[in-house]
PDB file of N, CA and C in Angstrom:
ATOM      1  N   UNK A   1     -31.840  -3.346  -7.386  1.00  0.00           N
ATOM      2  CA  UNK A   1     -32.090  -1.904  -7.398  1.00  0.00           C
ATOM      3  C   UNK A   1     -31.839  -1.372  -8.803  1.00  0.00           C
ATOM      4  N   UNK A   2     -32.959  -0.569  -9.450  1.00  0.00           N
ATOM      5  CA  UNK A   2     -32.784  -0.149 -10.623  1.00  0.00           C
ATOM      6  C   UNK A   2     -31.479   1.061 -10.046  1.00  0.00           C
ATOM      7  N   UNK A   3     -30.706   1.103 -11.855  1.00  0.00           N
ATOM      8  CA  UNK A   3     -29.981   2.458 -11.947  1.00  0.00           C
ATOM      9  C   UNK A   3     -30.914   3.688 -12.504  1.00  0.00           C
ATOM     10  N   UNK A   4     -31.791   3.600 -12.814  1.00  0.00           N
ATOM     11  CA  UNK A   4     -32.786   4.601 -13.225  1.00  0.00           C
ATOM     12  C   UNK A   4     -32.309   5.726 -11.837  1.00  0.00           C
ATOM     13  N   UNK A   5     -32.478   7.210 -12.113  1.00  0.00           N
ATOM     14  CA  UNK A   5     -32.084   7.947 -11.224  1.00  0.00           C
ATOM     15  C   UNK A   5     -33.335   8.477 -10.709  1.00  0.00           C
ATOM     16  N   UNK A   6     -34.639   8.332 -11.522  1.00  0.00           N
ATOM     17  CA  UNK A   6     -36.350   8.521 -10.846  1.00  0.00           C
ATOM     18  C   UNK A   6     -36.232   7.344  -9.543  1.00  0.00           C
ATOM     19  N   UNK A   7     -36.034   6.101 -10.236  1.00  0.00           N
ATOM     20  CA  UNK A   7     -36.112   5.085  -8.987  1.00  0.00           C
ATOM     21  C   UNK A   7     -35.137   4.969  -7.788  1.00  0.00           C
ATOM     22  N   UNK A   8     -34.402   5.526  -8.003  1.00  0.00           N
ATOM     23  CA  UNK A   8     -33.271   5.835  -6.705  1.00  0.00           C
ATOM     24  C   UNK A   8     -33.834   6.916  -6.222  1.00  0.00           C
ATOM     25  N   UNK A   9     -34.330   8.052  -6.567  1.00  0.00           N
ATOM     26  CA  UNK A   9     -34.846   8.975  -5.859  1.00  0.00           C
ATOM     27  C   UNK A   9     -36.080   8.529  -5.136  1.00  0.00           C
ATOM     28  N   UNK A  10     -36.635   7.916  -6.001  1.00  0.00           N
ATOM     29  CA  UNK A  10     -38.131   7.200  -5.445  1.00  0.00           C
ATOM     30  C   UNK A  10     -37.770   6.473  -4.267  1.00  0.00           C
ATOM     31  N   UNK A  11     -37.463   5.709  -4.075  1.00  0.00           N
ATOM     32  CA  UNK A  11     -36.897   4.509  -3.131  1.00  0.00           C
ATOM     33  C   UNK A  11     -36.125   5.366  -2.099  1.00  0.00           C
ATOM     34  N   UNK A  12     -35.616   6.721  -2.109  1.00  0.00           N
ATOM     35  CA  UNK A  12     -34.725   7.086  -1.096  1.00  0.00           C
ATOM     36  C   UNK A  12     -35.711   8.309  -0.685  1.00  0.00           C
ATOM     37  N   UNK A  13     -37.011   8.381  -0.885  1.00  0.00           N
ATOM     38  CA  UNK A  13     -38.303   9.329   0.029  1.00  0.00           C
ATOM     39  C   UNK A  13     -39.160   8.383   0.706  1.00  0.00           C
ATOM     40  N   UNK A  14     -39.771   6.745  -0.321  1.00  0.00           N
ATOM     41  CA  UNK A  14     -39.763   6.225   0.409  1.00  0.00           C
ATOM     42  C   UNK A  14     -39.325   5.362   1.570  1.00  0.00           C
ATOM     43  N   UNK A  15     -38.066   5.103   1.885  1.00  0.00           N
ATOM     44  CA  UNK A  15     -37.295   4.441   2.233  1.00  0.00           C
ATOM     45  C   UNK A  15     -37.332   5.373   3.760  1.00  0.00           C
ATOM     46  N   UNK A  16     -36.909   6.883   3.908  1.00  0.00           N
ATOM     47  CA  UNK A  16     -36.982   7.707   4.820  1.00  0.00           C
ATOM     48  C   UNK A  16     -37.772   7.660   5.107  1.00  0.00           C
ATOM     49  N   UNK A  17     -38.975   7.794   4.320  1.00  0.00           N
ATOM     50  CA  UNK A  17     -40.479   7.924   5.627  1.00  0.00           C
ATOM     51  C   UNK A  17     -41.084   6.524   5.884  1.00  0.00           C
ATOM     52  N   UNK A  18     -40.396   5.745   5.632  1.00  0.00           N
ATOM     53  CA  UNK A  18     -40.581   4.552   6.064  1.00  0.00           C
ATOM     54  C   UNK A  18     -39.386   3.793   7.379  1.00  0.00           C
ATOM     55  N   UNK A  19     -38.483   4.786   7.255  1.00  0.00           N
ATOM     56  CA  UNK A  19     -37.482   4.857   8.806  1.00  0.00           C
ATOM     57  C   UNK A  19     -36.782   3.783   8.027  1.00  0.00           C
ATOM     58  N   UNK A  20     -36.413   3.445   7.162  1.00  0.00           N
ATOM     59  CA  UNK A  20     -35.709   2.144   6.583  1.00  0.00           C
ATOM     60  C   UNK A  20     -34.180   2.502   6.204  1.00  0.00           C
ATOM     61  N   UNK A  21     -33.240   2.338   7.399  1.00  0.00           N
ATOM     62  CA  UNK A  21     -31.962   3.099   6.670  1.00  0.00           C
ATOM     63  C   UNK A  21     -31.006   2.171   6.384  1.00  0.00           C
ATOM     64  N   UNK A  22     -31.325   0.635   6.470  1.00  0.00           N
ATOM     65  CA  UNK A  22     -30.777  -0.126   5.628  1.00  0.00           C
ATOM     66  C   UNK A  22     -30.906  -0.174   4.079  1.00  0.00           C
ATOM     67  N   UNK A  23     -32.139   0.175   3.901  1.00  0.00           N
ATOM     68  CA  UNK A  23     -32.161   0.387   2.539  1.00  0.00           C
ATOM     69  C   UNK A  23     -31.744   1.810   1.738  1.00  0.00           C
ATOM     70  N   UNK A  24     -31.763   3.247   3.059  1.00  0.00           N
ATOM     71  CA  UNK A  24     -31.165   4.694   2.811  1.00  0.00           C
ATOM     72  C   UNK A  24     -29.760   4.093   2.270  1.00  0.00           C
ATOM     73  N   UNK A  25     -28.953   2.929   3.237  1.00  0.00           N
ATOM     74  CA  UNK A  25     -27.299   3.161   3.000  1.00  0.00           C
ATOM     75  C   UNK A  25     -27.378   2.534   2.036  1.00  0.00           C
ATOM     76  N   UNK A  26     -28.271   1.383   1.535  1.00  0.00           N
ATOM     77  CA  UNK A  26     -27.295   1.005  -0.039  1.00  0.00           C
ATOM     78  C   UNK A  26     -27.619   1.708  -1.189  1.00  0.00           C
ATOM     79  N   UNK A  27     -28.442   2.952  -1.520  1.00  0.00           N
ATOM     80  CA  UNK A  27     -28.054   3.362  -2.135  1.00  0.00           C
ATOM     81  C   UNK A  27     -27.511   5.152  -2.048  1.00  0.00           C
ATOM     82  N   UNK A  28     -26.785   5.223  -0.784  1.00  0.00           N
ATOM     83  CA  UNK A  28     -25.800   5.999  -0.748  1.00  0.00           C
ATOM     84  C   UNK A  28     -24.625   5.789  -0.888  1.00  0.00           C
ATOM     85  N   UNK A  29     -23.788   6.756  -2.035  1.00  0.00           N
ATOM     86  CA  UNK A  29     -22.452   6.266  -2.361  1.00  0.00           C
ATOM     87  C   UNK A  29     -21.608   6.680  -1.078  1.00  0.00           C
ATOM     88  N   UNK A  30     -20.672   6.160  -1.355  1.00  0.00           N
ATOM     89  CA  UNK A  30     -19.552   6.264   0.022  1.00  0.00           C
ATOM     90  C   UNK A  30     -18.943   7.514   0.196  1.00  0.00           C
ATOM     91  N   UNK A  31     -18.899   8.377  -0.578  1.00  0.00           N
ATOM     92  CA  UNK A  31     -18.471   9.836  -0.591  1.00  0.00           C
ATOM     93  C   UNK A  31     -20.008  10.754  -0.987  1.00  0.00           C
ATOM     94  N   UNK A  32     -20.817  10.236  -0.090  1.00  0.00           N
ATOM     95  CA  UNK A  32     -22.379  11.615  -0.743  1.00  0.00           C
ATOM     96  C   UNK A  32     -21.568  12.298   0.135  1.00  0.00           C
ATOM     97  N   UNK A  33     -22.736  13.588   0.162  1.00  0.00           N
ATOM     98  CA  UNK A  33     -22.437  14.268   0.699  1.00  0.00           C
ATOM     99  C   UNK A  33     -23.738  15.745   0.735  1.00  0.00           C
ATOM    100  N   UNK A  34     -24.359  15.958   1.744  1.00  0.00           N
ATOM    101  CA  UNK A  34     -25.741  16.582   1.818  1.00  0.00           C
ATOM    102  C   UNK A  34     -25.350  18.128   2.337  1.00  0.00           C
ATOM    103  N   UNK A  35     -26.124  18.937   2.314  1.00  0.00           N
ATOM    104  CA  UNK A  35     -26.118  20.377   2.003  1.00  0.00           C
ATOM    105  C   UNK A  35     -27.442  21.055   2.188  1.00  0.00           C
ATOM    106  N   UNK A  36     -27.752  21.417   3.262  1.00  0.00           N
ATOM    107  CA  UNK A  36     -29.370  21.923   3.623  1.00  0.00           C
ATOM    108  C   UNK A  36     -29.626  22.853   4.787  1.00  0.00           C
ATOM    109  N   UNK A  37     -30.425  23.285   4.755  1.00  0.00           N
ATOM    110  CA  UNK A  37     -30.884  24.432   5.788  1.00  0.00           C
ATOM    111  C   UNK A  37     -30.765  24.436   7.364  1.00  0.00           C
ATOM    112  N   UNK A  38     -30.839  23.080   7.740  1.00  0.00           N
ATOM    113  CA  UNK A  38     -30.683  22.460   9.195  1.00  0.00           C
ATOM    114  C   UNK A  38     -29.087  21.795   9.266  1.00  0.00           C
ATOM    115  N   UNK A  39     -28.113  21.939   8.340  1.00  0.00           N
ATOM    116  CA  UNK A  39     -26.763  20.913   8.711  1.00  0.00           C
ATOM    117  C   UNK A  39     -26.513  20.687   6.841  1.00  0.00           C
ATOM    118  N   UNK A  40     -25.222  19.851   7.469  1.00  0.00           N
ATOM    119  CA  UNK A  40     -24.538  19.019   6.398  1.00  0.00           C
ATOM    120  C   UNK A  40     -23.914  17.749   6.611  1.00  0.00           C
ATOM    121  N   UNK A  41     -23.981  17.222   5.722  1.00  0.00           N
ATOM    122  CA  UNK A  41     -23.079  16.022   6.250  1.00  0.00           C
ATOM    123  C   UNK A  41     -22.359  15.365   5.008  1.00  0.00           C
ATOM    124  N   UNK A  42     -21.382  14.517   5.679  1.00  0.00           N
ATOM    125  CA  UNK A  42     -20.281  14.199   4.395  1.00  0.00           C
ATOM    126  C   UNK A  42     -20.270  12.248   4.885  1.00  0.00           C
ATOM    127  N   UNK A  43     -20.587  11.951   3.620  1.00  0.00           N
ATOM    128  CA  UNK A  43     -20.049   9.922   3.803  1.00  0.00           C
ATOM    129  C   UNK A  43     -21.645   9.698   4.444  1.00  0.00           C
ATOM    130  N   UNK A  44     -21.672   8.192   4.056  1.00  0.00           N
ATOM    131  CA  UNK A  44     -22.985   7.996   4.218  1.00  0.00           C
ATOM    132  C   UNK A  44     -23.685   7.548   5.724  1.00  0.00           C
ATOM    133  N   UNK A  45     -22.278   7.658   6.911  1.00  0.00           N
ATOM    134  CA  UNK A  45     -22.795   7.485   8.078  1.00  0.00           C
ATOM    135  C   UNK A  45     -23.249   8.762   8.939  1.00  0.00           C
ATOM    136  N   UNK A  46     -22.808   9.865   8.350  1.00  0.00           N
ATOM    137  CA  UNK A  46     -23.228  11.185   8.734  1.00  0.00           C
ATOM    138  C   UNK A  46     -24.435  11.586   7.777  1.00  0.00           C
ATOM    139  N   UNK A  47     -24.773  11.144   6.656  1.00  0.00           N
ATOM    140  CA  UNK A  47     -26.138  11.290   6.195  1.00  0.00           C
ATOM    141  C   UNK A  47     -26.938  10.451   6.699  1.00  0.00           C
ATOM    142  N   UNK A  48     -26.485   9.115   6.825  1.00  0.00           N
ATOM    143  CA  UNK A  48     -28.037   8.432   7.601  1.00  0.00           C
ATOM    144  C   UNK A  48     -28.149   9.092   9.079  1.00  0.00           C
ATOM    145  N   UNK A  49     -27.228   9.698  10.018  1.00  0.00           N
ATOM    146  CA  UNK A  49     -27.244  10.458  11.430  1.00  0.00           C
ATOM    147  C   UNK A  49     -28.347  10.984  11.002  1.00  0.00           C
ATOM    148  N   UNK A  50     -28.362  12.367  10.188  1.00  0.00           N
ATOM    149  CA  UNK A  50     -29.149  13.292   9.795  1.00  0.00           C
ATOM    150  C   UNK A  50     -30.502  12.929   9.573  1.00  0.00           C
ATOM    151  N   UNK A  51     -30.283  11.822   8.348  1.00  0.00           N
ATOM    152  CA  UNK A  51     -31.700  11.573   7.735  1.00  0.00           C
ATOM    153  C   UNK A  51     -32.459  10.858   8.927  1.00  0.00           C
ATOM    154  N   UNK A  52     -31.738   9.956  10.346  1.00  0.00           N
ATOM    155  CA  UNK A  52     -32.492   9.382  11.724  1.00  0.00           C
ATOM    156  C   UNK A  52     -32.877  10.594  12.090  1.00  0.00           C
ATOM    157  N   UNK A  53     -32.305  11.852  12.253  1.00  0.00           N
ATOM    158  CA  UNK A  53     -32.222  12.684  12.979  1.00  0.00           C
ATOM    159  C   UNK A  53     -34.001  13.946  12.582  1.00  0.00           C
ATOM    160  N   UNK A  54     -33.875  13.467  11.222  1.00  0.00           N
ATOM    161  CA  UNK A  54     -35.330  14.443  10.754  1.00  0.00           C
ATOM    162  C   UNK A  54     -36.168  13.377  10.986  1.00  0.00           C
ATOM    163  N   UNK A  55     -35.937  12.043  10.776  1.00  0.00           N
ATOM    164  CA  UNK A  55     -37.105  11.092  10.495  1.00  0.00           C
ATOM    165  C   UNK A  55     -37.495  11.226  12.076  1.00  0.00           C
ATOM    166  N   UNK A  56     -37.224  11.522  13.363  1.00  0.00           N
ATOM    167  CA  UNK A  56     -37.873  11.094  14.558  1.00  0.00           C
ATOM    168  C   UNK A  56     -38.948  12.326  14.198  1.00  0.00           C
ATOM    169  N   UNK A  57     -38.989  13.305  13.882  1.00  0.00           N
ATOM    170  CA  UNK A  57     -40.124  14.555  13.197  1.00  0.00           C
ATOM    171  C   UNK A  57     -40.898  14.691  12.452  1.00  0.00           C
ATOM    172  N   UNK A  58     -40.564  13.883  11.582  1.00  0.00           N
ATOM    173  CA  UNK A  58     -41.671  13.826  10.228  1.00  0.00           C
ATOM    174  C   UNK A  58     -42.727  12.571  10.417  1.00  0.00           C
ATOM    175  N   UNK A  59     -43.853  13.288  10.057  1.00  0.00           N
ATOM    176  CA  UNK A  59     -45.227  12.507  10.161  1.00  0.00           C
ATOM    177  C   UNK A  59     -45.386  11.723   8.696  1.00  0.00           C
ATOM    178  N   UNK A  60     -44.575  12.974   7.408  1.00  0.00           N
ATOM    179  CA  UNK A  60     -45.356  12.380   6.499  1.00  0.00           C
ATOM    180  C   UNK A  60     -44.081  13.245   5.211  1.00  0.00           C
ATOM    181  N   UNK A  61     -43.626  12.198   4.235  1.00  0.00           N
ATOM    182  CA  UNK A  61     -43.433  13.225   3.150  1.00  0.00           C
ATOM    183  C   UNK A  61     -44.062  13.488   2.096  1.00  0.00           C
ATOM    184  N   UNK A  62     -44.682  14.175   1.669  1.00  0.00           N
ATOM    185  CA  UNK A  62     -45.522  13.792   0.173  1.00  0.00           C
ATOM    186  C   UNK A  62     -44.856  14.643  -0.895  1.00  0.00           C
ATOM    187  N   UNK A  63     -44.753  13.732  -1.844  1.00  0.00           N
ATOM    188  CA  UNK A  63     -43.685  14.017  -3.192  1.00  0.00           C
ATOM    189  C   UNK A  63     -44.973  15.072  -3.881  1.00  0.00           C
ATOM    190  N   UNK A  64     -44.677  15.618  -4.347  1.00  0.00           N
ATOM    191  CA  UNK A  64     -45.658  16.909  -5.378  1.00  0.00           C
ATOM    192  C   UNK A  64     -45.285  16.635  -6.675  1.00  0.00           C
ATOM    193  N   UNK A  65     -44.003  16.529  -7.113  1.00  0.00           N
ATOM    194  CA  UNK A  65     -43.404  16.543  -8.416  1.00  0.00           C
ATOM    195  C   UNK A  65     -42.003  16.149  -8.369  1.00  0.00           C
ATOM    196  N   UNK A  66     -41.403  15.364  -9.411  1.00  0.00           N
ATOM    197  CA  UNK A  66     -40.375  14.886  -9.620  1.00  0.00           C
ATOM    198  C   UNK A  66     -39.277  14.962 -10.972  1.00  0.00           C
ATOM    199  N   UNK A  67     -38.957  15.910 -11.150  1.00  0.00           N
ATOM    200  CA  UNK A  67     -38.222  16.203 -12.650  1.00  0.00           C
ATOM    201  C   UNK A  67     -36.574  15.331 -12.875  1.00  0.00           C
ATOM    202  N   UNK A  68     -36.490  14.966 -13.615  1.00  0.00           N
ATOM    203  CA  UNK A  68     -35.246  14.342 -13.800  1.00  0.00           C
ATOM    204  C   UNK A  68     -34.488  14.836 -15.348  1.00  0.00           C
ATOM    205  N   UNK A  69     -33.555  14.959 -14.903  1.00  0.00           N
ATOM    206  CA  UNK A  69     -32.201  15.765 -16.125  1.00  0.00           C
ATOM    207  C   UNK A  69     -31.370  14.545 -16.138  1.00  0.00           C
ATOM    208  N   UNK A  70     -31.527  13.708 -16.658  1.00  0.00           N
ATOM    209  CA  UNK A  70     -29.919  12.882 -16.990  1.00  0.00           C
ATOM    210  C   UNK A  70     -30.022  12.281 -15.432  1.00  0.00           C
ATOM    211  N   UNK A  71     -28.763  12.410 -14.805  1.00  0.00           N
ATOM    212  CA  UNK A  71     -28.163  11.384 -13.373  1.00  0.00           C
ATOM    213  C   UNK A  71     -29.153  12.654 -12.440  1.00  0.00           C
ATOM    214  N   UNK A  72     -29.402  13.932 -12.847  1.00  0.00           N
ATOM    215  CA  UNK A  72     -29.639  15.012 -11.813  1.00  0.00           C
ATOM    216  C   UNK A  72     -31.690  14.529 -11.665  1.00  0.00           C
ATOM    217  N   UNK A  73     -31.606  14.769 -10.310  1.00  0.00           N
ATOM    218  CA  UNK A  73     -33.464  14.414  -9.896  1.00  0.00           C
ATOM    219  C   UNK A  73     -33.512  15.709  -9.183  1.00  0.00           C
ATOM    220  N   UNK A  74     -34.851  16.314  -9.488  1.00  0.00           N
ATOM    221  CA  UNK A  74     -35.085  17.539  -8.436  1.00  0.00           C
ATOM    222  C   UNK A  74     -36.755  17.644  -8.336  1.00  0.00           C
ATOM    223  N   UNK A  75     -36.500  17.076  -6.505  1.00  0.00           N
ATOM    224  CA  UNK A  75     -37.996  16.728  -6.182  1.00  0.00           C
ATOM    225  C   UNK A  75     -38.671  17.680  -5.284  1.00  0.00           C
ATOM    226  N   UNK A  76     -39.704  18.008  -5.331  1.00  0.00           N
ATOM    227  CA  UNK A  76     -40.780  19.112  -4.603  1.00  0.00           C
ATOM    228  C   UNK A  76     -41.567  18.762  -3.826  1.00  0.00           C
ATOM    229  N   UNK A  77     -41.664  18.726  -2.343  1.00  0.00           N
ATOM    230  CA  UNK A  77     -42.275  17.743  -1.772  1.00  0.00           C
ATOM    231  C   UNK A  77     -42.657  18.713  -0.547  1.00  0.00           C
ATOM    232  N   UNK A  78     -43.793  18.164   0.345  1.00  0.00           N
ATOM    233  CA  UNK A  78     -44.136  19.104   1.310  1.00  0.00           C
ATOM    234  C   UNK A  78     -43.693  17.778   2.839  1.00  0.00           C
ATOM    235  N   UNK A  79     -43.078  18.532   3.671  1.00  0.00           N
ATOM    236  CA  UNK A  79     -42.073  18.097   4.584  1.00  0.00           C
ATOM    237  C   UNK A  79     -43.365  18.471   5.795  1.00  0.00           C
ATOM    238  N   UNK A  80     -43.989  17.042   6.213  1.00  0.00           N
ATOM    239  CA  UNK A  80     -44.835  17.331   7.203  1.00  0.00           C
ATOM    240  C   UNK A  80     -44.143  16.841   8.328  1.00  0.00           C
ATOM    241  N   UNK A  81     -44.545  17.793   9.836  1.00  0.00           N
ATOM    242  CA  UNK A  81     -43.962  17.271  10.994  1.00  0.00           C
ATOM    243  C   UNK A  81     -45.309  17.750  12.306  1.00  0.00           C
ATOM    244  N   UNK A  82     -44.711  16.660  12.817  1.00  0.00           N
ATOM    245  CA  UNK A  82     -46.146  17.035  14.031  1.00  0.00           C
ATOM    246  C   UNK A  82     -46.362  18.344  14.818  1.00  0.00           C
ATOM    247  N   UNK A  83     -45.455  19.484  14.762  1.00  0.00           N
ATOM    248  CA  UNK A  83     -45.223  20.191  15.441  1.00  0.00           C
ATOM    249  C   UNK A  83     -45.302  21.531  14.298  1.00  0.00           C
ATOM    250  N   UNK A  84     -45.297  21.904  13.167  1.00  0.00           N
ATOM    251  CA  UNK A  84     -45.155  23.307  12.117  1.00  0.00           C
ATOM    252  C   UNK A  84     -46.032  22.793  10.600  1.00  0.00           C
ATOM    253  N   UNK A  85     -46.575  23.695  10.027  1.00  0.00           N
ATOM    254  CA  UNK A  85     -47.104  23.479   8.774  1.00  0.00           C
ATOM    255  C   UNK A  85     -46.136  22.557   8.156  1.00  0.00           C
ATOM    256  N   UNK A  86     -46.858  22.078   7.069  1.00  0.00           N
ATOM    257  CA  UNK A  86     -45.699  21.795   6.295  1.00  0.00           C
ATOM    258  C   UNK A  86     -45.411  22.665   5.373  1.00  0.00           C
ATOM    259  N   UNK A  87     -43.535  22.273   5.574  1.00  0.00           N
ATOM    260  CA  UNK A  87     -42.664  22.778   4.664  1.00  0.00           C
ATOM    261  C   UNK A  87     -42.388  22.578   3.320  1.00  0.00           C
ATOM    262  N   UNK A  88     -42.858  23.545   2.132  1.00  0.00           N
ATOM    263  CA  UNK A  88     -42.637  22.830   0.872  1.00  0.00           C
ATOM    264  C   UNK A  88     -40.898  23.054   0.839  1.00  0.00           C
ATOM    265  N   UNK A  89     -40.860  22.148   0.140  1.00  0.00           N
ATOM    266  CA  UNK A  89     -39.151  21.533   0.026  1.00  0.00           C
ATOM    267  C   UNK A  89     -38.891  21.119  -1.076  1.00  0.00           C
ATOM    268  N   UNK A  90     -37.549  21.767  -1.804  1.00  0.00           N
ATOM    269  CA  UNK A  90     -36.680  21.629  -2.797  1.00  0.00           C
ATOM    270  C   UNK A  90     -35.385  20.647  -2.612  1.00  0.00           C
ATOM    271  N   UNK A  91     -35.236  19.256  -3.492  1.00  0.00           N
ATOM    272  CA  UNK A  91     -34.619  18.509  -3.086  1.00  0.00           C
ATOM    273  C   UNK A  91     -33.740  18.173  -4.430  1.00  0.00           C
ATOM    274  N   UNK A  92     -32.765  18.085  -4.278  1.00  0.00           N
ATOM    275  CA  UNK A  92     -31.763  18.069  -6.024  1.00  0.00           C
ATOM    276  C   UNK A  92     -31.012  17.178  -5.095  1.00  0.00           C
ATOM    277  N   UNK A  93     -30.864  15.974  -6.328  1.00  0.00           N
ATOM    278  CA  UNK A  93     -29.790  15.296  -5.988  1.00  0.00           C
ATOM    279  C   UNK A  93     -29.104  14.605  -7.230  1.00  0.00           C
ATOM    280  N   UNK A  94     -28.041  14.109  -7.158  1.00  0.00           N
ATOM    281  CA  UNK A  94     -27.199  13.502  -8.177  1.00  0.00           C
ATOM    282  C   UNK A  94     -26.601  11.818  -8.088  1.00  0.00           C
ATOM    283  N   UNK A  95     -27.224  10.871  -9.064  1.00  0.00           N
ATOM    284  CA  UNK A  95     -26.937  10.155  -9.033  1.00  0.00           C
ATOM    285  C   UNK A  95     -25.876   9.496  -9.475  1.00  0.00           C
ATOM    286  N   UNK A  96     -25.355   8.686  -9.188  1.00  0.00           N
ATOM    287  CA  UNK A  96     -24.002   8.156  -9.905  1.00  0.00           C
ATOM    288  C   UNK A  96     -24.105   6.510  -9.712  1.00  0.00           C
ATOM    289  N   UNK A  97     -23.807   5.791 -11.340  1.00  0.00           N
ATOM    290  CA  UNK A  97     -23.744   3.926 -10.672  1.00  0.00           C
ATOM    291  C   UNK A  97     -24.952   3.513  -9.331  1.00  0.00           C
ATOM    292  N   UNK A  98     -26.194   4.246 -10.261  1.00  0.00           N
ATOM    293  CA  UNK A  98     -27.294   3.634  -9.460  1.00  0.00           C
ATOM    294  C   UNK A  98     -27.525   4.385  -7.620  1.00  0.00           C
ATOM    295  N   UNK A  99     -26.671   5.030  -7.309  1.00  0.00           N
ATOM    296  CA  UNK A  99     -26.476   5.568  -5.949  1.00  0.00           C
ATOM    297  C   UNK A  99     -26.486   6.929  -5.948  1.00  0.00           C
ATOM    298  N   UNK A 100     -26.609   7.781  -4.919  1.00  0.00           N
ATOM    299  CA  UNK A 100     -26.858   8.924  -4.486  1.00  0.00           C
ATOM    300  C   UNK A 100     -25.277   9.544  -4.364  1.00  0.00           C
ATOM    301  N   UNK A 101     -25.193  10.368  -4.876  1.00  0.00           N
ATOM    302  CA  UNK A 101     -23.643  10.843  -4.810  1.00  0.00           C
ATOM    303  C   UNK A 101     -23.687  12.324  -3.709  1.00  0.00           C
ATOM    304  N   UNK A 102     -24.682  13.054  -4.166  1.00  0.00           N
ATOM    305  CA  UNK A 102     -24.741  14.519  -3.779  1.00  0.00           C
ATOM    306  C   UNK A 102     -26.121  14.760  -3.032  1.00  0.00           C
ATOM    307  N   UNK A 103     -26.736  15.739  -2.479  1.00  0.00           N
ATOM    308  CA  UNK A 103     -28.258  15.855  -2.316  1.00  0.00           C
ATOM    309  C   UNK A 103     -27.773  16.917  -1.431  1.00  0.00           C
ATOM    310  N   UNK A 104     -28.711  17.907  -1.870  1.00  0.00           N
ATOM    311  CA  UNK A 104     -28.929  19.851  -1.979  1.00  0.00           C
ATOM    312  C   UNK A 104     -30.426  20.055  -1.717  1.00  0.00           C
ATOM    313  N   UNK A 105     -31.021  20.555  -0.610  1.00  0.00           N
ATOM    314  CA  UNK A 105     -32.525  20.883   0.301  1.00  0.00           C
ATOM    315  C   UNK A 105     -32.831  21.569   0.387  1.00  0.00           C
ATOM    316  N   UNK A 106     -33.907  22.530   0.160  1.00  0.00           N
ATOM    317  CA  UNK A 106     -33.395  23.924   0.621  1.00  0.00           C
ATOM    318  C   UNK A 106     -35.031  24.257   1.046  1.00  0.00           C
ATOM    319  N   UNK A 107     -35.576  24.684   2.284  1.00  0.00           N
ATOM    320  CA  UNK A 107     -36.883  24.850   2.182  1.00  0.00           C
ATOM    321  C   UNK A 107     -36.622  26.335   3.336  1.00  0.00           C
ATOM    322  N   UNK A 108     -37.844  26.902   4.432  1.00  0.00           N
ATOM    323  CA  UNK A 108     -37.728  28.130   4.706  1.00  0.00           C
ATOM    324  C   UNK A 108     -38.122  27.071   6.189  1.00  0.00           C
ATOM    325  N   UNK A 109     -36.818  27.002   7.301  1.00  0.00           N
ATOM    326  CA  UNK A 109     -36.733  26.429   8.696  1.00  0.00           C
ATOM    327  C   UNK A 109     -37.727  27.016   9.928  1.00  0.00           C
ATOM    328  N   UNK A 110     -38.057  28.187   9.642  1.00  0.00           N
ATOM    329  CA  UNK A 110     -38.518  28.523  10.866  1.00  0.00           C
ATOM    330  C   UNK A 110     -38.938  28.342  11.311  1.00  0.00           C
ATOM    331  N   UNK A 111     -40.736  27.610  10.502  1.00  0.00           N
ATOM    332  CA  UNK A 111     -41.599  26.675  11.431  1.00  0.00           C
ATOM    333  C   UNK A 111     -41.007  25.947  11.891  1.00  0.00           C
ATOM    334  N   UNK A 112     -40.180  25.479  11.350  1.00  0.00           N
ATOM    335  CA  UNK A 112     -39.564  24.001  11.531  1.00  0.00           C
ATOM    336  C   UNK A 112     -39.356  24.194  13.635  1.00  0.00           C
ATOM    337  N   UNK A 113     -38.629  25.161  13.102  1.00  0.00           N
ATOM    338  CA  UNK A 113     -37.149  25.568  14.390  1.00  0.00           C
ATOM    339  C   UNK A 113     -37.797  26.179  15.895  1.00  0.00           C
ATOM    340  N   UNK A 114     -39.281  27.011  15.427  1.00  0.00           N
ATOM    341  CA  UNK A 114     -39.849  27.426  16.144  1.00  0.00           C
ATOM    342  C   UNK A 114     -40.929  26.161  17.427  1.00  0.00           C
ATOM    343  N   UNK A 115     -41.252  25.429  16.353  1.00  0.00           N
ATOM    344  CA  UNK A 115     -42.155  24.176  17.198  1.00  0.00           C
ATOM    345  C   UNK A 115     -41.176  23.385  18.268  1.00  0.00           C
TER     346      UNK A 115
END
């Protein structure tokens, strides 16, 4: 696994919409810790809960754009699910030693919540 913080981000959109959470946990550090519109979660067995928990919903993620600052990635992606438009979605996360330390979501739930 590269430490590049594009390719950890890369690998952890595809990895989710590919339902693959053996490959979600290794590169989540042992203290992440997520922050988003639907929940939170702390340690990487309450983020993969979550991330099972959207993946039974999502049809599809498609990345739009991907900016990277140093360890910080902040990706723009439209959050498709079989049931509401898709949601464009703001995704910041922070890498650390090749792994996911932090990750911050923030999109507008209602379709989501309403379907």
């Amino acid at each position: 696994m590269s430490n590049d913080p594009r390719d950890v981000a890369a690998t952890y959109f595809r990895a989710w919409q590919a339902r693959d959470f053996d490959t979600l946990a290794s590169i989540l550090r042992d203290g992440v810790t997520f922050r988003g519109p639907l929940g939170a979660a702390d340690g990487v067995q309450e983020c993969l809960a979550g991330l099972r928990g959207m993946a039974q919903g999502i049809t599809e993620i498609r990345v739009l754009k991907m900016w990277v600052d140093g360890p910080d990635v902040l990706t723009w992606y439209d959050l498709h699910t079989a049931g509401a438009p898709p949601a464009p979605t703001a995704n910041w996360m922070h890498v650390e030693d090749g792994g996911i330390a932090r990750i911050r979501a923030t999109f507008d739930p209602r379709d989501l919540l309403a379907s």
